[in-house]
Each structure stands twice: as structure tokens, then as C-alpha cells.
Protein backbone atom coordinates (compact mmCIF):
# COMPACT_ATOMS: atom_id res chain seq x y z
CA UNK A 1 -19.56 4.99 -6.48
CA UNK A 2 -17.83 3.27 -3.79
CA UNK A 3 -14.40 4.10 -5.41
CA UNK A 4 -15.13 7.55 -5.09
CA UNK A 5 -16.12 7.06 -1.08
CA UNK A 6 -13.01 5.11 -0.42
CA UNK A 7 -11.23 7.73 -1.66
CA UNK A 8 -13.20 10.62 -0.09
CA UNK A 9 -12.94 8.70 2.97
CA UNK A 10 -9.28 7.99 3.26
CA UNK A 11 -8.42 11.95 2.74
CA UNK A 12 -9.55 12.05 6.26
CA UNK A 13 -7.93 8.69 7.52
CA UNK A 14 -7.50 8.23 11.02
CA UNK A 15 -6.49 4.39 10.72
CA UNK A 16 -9.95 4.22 12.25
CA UNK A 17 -11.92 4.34 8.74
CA UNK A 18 -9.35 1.39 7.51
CA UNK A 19 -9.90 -0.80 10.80
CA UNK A 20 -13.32 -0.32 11.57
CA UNK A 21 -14.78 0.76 8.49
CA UNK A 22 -13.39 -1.49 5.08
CA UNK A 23 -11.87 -4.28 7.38
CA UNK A 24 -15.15 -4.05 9.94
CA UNK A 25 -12.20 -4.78 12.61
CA UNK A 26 -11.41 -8.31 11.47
CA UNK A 27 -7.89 -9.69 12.92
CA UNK A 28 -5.88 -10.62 9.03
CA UNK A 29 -7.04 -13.86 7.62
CA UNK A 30 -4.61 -16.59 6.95
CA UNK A 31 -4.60 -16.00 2.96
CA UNK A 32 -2.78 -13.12 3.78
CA UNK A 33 0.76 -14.56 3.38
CA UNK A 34 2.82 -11.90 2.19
CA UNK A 35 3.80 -8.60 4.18
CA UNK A 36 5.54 -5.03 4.35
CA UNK A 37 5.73 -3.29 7.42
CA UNK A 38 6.86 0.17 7.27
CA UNK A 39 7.00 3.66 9.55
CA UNK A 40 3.68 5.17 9.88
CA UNK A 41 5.27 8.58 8.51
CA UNK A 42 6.76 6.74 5.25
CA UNK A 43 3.00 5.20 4.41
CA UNK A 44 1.75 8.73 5.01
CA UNK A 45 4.36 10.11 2.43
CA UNK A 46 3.68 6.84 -0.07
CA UNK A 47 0.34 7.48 0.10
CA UNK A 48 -0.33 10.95 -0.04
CA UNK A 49 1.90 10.52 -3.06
CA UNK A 50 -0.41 7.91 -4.68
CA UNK A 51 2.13 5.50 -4.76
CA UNK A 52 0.30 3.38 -2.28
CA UNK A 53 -3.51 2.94 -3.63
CA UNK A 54 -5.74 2.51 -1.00
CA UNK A 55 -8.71 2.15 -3.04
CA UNK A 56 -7.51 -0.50 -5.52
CA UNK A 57 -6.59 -2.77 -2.55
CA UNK A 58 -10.26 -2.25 -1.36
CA UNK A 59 -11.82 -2.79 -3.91
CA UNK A 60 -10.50 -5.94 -4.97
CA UNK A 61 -9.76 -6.74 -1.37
CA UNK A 62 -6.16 -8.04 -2.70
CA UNK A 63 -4.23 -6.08 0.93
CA UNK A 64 -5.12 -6.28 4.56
CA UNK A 65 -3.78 -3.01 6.40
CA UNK A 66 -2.43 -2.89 9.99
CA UNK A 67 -1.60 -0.13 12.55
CA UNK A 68 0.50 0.21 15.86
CA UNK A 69 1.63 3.08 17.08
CA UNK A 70 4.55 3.12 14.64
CA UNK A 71 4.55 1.02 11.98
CA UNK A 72 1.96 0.01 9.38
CA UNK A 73 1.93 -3.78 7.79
CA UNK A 74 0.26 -4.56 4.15
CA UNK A 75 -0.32 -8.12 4.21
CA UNK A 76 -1.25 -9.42 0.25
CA UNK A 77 -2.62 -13.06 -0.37
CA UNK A 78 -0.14 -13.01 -3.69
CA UNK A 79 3.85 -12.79 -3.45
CA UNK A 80 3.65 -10.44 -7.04
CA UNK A 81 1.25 -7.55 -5.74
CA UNK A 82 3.51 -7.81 -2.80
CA UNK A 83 6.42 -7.44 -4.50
CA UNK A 84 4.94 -4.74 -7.02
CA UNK A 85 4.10 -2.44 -3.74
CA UNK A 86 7.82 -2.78 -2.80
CA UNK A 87 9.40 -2.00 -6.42
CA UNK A 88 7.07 0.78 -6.44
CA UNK A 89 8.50 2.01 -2.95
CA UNK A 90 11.75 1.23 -3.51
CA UNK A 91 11.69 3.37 -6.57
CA UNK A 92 9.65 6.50 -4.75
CA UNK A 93 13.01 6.17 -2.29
CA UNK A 94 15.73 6.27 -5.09
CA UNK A 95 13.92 9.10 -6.62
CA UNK A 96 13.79 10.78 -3.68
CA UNK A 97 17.03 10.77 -2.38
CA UNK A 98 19.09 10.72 -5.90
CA UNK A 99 16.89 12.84 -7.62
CA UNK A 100 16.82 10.42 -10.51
CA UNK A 101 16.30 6.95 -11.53
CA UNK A 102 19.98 5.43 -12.83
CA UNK A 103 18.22 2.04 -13.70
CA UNK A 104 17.29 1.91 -17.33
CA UNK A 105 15.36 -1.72 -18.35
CA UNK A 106 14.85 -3.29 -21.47
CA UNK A 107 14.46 -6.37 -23.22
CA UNK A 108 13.70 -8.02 -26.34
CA UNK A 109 10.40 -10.27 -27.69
CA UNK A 110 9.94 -12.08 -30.01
């Protein structure tokens, strides 16, 4: 139930709903150590795309989101979601501009 209002909710994002709304206009606490800041168009494209999940971070309340006129930070409390938003992104990017992925990964367990 309140996955489905985030989501309905942030269709219709004005910033506003993310500020005032799921943050209740809080400044970012100090757990939140790690950060990406990006253009406000590029998190538009990332997450009309789905590649940035607005209602997973709000529901586990694992990002804090901020908004100038410009640019847009995602603060996590831990370095690997962090980093996972940024593989994610940098991926979207190569995609987007080579058409493919050239990185193949593998690996072996045992």
C-alpha cells in the first residue's frame, strides 16, 4: 500500500512531494555519508527509466534526496548501495551512447 503511493506520487514529482512529503523537510542526517550529485535533467532520464528507484530508497529509507536548481544529490548511509546506484548509471550511460555494453564479467566458485 504505501509502495504503490510512493510510486503514484512520484509520477507527478515536483521535488516538493520528496522534500516535504517522505523527508517531512528534514536537512540530511549525519549517517548519510556517501553521495552522488548529478544534473536535474540526467535524474529525470535515470528515473523515468527506472534505473533510479525512488520507492525502494523510501521504503527502506537507505537514500536521502536533495534539490537546487540544477543538480540533485543522493546521499546513502552505506558506501555499496552508493556505489550500486553509480554502476547502475554508469552502465545506463555506456548503453546509451555506444549502443551496447562491451564489458562481459565472469568468474568462477567453488
Amino acid at each position: 500500500m504505501k509502495r504503490d503511493l510512493i510510486i503514484a506520487e512520484s509520477r507527478r514529482d515536483d521535488f516538493g512531494f520528496i522534500t516535504t512529503i517522505v523527508q517531512r523537510g528534514k536537512n540530511r542526517p549525519k549517517k548519510f555519508k556517501h553521495d552522488i550529485t548529478m544534473p536535474i535533467y540526467l535524474y529525470e532520464e535515470l528515473r523515468n527509466k527506472g534505473i533510479i528507484s525512488l520507492e525502494s530508497y523510501f521504503i527502506d529509507e537507505s537514500a536521502f534526496f536533495e534539490f537546487s536548481l540544477s543538480e540533485v544529490t543522493i546521499s546513502f548511509i552505506n558506501l555499496y548501495e552508493c556505489e550500486d546506484l553509480h554502476r547502475k548509471i554508469d552502465h545506463y550511460l555506456v548503453i546509451k551512447f555506444a549502443g551496447s555494453y562491451p564489458i562481459k564479467r565472469g568468474g568462477r566458485f567453488f
